[in-house]
PDB file of N, CA and C in Angstrom:
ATOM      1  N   UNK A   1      77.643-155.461  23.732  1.00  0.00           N
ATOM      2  CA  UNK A   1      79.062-155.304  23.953  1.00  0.00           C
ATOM      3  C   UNK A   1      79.571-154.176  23.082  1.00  0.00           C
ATOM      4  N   UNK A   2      80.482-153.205  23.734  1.00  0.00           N
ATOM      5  CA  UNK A   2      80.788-152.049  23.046  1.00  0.00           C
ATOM      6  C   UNK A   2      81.789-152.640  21.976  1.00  0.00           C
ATOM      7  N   UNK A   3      82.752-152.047  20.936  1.00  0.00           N
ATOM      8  CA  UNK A   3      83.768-152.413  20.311  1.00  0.00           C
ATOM      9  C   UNK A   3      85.181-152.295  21.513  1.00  0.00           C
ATOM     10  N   UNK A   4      85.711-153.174  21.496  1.00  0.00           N
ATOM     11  CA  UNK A   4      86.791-153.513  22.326  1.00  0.00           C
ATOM     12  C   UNK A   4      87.949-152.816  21.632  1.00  0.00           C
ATOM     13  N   UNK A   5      88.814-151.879  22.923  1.00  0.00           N
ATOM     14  CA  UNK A   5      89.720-150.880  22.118  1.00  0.00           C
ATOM     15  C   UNK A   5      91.255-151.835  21.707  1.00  0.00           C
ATOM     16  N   UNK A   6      91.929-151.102  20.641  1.00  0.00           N
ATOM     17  CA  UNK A   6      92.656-152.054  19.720  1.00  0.00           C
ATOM     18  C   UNK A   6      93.676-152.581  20.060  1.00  0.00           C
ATOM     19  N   UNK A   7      94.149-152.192  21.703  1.00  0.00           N
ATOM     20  CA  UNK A   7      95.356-152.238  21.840  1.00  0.00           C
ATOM     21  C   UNK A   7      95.467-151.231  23.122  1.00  0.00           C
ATOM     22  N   UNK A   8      94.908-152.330  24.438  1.00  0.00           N
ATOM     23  CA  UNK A   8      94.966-151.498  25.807  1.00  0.00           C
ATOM     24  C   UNK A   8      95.784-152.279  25.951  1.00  0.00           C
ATOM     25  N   UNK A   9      96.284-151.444  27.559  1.00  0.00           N
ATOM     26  CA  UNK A   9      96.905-151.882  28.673  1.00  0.00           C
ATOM     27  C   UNK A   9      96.449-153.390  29.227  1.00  0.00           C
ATOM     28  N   UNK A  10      97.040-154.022  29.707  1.00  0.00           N
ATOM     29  CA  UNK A  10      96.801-154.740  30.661  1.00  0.00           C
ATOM     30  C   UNK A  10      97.156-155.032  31.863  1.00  0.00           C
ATOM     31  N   UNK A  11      96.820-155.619  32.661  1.00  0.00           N
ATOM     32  CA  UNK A  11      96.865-156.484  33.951  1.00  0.00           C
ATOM     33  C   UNK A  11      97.914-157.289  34.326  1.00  0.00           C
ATOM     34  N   UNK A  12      98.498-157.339  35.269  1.00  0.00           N
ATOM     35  CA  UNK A  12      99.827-158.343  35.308  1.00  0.00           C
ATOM     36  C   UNK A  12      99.458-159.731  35.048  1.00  0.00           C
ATOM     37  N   UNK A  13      98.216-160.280  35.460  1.00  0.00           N
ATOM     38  CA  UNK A  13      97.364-161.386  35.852  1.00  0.00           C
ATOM     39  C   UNK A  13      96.260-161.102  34.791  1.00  0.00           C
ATOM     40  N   UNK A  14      95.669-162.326  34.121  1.00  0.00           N
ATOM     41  CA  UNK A  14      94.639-161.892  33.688  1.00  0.00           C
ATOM     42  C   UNK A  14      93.650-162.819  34.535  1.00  0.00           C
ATOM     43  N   UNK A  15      92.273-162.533  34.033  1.00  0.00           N
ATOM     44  CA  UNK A  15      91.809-163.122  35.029  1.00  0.00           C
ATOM     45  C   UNK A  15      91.402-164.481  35.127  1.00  0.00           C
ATOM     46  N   UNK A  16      90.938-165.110  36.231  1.00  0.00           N
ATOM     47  CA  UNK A  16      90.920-166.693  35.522  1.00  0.00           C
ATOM     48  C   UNK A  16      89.227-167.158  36.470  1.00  0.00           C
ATOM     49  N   UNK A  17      88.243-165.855  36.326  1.00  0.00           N
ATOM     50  CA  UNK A  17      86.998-166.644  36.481  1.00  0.00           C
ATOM     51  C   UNK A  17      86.436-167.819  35.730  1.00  0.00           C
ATOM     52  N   UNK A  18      85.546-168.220  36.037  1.00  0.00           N
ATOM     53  CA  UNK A  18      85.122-169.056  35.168  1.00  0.00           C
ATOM     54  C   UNK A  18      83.983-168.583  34.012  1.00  0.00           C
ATOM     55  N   UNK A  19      83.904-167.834  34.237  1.00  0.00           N
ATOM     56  CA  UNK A  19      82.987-166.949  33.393  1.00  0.00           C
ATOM     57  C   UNK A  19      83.594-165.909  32.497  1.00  0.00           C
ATOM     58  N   UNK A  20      83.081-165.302  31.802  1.00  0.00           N
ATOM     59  CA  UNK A  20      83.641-164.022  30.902  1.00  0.00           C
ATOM     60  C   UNK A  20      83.052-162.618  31.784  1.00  0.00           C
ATOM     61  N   UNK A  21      84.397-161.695  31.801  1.00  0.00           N
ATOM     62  CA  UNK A  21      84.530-160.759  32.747  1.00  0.00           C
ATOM     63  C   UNK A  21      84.414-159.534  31.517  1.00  0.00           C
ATOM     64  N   UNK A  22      84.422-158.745  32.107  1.00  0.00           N
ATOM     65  CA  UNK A  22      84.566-157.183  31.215  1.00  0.00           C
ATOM     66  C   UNK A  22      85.503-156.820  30.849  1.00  0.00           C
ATOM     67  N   UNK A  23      86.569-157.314  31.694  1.00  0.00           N
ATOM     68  CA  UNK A  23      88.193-157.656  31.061  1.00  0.00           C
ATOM     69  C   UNK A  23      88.553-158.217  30.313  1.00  0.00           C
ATOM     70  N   UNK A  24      87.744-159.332  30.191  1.00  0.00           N
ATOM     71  CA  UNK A  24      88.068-160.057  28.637  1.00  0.00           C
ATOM     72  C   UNK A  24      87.286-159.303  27.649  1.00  0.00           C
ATOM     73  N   UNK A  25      85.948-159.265  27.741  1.00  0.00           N
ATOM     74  CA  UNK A  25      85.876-158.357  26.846  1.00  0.00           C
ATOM     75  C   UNK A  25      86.977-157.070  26.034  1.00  0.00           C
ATOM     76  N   UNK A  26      86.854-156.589  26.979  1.00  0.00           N
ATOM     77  CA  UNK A  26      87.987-155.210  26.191  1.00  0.00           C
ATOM     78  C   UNK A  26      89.200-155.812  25.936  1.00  0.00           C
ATOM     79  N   UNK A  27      89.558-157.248  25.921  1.00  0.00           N
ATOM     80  CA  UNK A  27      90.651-157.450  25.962  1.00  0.00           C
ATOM     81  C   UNK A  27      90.600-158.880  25.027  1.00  0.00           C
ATOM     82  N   UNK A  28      89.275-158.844  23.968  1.00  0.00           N
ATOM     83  CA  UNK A  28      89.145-159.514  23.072  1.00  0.00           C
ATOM     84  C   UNK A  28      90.543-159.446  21.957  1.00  0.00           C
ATOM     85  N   UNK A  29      90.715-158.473  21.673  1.00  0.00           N
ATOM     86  CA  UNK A  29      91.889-158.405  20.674  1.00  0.00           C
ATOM     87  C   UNK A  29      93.114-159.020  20.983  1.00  0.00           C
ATOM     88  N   UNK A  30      93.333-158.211  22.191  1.00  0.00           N
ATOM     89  CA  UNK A  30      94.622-159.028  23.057  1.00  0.00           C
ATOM     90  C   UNK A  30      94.558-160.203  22.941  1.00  0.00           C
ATOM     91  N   UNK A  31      93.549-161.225  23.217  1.00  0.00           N
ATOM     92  CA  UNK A  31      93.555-162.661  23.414  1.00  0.00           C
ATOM     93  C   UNK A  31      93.903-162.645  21.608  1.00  0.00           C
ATOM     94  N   UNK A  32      93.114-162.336  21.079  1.00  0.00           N
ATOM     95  CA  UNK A  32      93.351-162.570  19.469  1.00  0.00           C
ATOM     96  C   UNK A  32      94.800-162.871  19.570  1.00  0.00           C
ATOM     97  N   UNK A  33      95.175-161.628  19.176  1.00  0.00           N
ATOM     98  CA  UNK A  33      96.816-161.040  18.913  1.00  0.00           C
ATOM     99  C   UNK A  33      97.874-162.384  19.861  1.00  0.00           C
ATOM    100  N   UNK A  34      97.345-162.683  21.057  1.00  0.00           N
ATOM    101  CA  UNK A  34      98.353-163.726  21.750  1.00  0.00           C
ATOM    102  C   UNK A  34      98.195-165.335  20.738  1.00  0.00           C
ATOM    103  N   UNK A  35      96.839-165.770  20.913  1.00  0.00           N
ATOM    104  CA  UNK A  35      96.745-166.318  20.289  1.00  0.00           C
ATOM    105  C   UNK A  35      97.516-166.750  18.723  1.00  0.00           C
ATOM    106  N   UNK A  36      97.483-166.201  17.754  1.00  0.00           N
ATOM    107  CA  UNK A  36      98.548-165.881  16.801  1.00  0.00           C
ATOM    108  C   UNK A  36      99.862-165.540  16.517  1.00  0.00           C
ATOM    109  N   UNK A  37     100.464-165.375  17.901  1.00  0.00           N
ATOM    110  CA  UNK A  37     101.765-165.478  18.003  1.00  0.00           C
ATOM    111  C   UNK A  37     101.946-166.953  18.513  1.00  0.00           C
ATOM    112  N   UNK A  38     101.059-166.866  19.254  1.00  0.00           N
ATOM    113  CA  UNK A  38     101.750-168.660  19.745  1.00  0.00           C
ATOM    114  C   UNK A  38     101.492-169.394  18.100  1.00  0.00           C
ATOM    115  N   UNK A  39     100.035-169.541  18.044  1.00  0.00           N
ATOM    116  CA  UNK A  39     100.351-170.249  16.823  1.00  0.00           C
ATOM    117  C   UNK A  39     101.744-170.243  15.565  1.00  0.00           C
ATOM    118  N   UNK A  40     102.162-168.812  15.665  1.00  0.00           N
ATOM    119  CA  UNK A  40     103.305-169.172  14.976  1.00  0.00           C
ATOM    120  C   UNK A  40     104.850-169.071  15.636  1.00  0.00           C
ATOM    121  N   UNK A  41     104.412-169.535  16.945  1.00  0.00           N
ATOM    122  CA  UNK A  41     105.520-169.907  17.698  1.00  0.00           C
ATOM    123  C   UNK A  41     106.587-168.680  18.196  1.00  0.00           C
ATOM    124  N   UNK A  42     105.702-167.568  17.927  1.00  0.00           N
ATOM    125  CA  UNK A  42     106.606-166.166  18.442  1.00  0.00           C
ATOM    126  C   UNK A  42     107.335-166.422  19.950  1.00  0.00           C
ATOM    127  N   UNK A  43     108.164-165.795  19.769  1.00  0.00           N
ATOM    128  CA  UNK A  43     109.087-165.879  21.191  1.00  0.00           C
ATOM    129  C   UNK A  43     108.473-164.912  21.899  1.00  0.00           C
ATOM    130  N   UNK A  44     107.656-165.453  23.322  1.00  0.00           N
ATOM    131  CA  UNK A  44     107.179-164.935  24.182  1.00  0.00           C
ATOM    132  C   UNK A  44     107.317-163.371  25.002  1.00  0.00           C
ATOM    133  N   UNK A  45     108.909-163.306  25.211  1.00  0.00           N
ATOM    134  CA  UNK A  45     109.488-161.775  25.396  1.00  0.00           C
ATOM    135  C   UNK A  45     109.280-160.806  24.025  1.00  0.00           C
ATOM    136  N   UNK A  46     108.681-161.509  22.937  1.00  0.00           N
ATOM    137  CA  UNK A  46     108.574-159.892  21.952  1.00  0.00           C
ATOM    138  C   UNK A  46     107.073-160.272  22.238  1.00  0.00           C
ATOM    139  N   UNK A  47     105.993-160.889  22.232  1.00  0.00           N
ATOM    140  CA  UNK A  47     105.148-160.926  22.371  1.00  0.00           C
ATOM    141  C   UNK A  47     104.444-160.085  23.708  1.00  0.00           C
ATOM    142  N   UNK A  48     105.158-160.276  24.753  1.00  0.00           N
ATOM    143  CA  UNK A  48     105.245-159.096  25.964  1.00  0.00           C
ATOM    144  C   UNK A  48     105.588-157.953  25.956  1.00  0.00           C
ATOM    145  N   UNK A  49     106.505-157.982  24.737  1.00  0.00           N
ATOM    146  CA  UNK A  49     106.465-156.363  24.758  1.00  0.00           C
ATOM    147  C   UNK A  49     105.647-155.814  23.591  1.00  0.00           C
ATOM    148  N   UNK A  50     105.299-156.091  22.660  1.00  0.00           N
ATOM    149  CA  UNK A  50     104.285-155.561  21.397  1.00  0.00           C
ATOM    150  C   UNK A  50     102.773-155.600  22.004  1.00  0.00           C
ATOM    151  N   UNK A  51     102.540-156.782  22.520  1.00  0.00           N
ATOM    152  CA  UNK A  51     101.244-157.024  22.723  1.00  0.00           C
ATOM    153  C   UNK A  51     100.539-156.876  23.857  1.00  0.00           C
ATOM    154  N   UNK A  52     101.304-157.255  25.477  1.00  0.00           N
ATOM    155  CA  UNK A  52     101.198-156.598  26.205  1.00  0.00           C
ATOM    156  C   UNK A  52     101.759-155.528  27.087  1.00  0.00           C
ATOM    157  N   UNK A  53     103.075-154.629  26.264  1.00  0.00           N
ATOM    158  CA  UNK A  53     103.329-153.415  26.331  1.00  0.00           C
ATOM    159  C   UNK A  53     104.524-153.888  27.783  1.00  0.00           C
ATOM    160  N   UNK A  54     104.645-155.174  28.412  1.00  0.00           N
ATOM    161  CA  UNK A  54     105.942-155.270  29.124  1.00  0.00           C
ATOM    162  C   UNK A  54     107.264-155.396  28.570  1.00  0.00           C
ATOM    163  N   UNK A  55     108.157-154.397  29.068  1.00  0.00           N
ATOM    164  CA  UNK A  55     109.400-154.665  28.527  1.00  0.00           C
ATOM    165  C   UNK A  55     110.494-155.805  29.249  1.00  0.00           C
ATOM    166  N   UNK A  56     110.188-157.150  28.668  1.00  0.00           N
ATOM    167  CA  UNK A  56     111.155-158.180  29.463  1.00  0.00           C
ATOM    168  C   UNK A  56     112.150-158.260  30.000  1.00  0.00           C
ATOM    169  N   UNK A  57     113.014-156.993  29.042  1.00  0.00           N
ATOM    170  CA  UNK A  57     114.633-156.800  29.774  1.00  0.00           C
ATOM    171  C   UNK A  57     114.034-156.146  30.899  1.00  0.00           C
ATOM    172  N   UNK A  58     113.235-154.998  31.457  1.00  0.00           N
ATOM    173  CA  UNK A  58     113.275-154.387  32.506  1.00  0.00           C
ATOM    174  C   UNK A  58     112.482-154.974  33.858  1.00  0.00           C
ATOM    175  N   UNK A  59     111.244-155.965  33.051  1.00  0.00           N
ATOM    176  CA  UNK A  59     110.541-156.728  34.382  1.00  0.00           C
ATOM    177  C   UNK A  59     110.620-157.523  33.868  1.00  0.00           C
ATOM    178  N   UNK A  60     111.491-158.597  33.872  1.00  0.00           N
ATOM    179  CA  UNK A  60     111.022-159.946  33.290  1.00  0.00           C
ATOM    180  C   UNK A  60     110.024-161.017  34.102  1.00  0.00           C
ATOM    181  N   UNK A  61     109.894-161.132  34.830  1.00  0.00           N
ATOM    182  CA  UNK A  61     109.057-161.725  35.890  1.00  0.00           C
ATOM    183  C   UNK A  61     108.026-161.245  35.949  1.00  0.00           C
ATOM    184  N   UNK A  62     107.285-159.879  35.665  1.00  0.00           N
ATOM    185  CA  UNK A  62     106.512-159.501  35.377  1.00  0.00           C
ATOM    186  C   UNK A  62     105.704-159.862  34.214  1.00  0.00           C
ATOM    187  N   UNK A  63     106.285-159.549  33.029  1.00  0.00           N
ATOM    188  CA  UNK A  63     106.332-159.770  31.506  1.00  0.00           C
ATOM    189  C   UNK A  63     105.747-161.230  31.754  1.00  0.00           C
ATOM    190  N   UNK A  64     106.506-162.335  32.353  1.00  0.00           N
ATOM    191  CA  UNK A  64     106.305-163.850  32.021  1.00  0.00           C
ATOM    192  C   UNK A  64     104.880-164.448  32.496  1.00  0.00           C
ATOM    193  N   UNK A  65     104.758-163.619  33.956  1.00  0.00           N
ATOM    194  CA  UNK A  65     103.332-163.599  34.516  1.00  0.00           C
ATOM    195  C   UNK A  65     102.563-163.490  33.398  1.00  0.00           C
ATOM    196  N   UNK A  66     102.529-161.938  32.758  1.00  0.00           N
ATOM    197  CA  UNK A  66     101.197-161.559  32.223  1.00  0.00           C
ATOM    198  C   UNK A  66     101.023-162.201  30.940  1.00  0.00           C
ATOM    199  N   UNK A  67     102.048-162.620  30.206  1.00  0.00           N
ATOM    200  CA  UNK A  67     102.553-163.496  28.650  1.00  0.00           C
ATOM    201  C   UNK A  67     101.826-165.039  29.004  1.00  0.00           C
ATOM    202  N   UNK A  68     102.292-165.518  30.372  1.00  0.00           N
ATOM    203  CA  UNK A  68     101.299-166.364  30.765  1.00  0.00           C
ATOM    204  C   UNK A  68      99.985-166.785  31.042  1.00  0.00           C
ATOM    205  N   UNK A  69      99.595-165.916  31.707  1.00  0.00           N
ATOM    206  CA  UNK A  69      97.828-166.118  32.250  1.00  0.00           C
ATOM    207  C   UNK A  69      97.633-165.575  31.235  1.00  0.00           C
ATOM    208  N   UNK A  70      98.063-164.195  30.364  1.00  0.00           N
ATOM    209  CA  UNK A  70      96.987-164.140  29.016  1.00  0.00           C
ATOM    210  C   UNK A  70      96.881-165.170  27.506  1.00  0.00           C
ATOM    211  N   UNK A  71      97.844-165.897  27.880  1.00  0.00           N
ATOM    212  CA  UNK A  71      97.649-166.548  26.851  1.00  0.00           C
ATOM    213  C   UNK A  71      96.400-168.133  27.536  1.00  0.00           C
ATOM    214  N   UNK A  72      97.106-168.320  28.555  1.00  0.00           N
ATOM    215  CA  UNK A  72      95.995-169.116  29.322  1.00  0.00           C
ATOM    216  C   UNK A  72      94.237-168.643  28.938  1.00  0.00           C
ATOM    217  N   UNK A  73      94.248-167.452  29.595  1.00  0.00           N
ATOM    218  CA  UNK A  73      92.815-167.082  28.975  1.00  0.00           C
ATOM    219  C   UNK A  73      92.646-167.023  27.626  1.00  0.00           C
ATOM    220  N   UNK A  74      93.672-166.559  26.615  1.00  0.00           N
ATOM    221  CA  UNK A  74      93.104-166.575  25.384  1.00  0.00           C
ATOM    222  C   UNK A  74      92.680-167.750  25.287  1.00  0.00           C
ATOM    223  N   UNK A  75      93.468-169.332  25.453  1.00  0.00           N
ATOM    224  CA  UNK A  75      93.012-170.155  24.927  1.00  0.00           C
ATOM    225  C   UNK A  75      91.588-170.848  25.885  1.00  0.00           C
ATOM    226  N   UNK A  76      90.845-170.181  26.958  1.00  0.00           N
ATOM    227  CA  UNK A  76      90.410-170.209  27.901  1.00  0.00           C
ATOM    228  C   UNK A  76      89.105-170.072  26.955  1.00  0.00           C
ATOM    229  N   UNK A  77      89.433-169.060  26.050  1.00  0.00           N
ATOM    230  CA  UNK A  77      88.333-167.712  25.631  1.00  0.00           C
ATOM    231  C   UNK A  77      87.908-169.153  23.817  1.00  0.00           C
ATOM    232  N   UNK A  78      88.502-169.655  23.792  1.00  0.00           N
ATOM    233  CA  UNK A  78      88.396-170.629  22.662  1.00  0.00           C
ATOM    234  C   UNK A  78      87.851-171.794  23.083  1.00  0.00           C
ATOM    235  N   UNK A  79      87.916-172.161  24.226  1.00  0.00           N
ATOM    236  CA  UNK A  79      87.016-173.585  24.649  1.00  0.00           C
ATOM    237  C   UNK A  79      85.880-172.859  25.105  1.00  0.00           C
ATOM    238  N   UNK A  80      85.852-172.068  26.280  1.00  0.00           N
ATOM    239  CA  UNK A  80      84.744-171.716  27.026  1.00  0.00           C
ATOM    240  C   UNK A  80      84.169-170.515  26.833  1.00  0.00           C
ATOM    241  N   UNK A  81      84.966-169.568  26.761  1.00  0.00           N
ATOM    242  CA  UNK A  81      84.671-167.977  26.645  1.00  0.00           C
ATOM    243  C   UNK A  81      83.954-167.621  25.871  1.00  0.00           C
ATOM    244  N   UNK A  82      83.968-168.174  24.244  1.00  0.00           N
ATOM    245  CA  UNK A  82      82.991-167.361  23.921  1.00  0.00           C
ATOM    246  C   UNK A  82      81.679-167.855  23.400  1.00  0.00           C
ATOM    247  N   UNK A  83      81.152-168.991  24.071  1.00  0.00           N
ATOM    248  CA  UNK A  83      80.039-169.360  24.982  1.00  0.00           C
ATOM    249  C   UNK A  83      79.137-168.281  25.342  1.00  0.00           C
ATOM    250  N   UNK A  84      80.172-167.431  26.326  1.00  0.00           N
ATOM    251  CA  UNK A  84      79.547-166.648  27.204  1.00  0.00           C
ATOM    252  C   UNK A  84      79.008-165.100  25.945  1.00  0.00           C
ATOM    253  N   UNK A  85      80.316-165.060  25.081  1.00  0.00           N
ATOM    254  CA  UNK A  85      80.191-164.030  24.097  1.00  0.00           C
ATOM    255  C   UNK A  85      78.164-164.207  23.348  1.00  0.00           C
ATOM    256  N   UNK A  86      78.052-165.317  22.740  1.00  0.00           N
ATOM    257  CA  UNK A  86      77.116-165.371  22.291  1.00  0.00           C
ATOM    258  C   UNK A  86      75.941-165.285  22.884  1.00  0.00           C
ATOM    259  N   UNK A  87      75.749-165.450  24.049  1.00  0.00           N
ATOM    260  CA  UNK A  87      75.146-165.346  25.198  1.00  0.00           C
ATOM    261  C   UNK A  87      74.782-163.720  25.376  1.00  0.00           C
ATOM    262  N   UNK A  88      75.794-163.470  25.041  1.00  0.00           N
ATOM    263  CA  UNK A  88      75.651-161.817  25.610  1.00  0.00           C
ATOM    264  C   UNK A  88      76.620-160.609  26.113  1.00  0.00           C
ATOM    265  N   UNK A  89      77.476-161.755  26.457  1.00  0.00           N
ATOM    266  CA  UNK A  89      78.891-161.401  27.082  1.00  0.00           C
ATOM    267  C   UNK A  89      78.535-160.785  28.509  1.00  0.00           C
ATOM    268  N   UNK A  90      79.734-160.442  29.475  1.00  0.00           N
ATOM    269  CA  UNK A  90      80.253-160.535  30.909  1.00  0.00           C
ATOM    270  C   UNK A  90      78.659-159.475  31.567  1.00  0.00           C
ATOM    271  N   UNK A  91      78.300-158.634  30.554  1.00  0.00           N
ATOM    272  CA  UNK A  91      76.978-158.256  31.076  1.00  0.00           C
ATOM    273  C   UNK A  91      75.982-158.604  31.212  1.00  0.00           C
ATOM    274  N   UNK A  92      75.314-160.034  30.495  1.00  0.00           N
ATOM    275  CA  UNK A  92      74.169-160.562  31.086  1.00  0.00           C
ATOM    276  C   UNK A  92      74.042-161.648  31.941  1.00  0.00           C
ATOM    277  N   UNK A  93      73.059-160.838  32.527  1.00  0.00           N
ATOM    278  CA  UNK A  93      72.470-161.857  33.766  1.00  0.00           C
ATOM    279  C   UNK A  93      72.192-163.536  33.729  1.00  0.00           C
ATOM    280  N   UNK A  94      71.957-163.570  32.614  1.00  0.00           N
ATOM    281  CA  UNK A  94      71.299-165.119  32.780  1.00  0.00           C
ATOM    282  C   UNK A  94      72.184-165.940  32.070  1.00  0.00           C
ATOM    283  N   UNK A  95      73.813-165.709  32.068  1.00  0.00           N
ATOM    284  CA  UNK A  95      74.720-166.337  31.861  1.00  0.00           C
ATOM    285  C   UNK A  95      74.902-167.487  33.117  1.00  0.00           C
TER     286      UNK A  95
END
């Protein structure tokens, strides 16, 4: 697995295979970073806009989508996901 960059773009949707994708990968930090706002109970619209770069006043429905399913996967990425990490992550086969 390459180093995951510090602070991409994302997806309106993240994804919700059951497996670990290449998207989560690069988007290890992101899950981090969500993760830790919830834990300290950050209000979701600054969290959409710092972390995944939506501005709530301008799409809010947008913003709530992606504030949603990524935090879904982060905590996705804490029961199951990184399973797959030790394994090898979203590139090996015999996952």
């Amino acid at each position: 697995m390459q180093k995951p960059p510090l602070n991409p773009d994302v997806a309106e949707i993240a994804p919700t295979d059951p497996v670990l994708t290449v998207y989560d990968e690069e988007h290890i930090i992101t899950y981090l970073r969500m993760l830790d706002a919830d834990a300290e109970g950050a209000d979701w619209r600054e969290v959409a806009q710092l972390v995944l770069h939506i501005d709530p006043d301008l799409e809010l429905d947008r913003a709530r989508r992606a504030f949603d399913t990524h935090l879904t996967r982060a905590k996705w990425m804490t029961e199951h996901g990184y399973r797959h990490l030790l394994r090898g992550g979203a590139s090996n086969p015999n996952l």
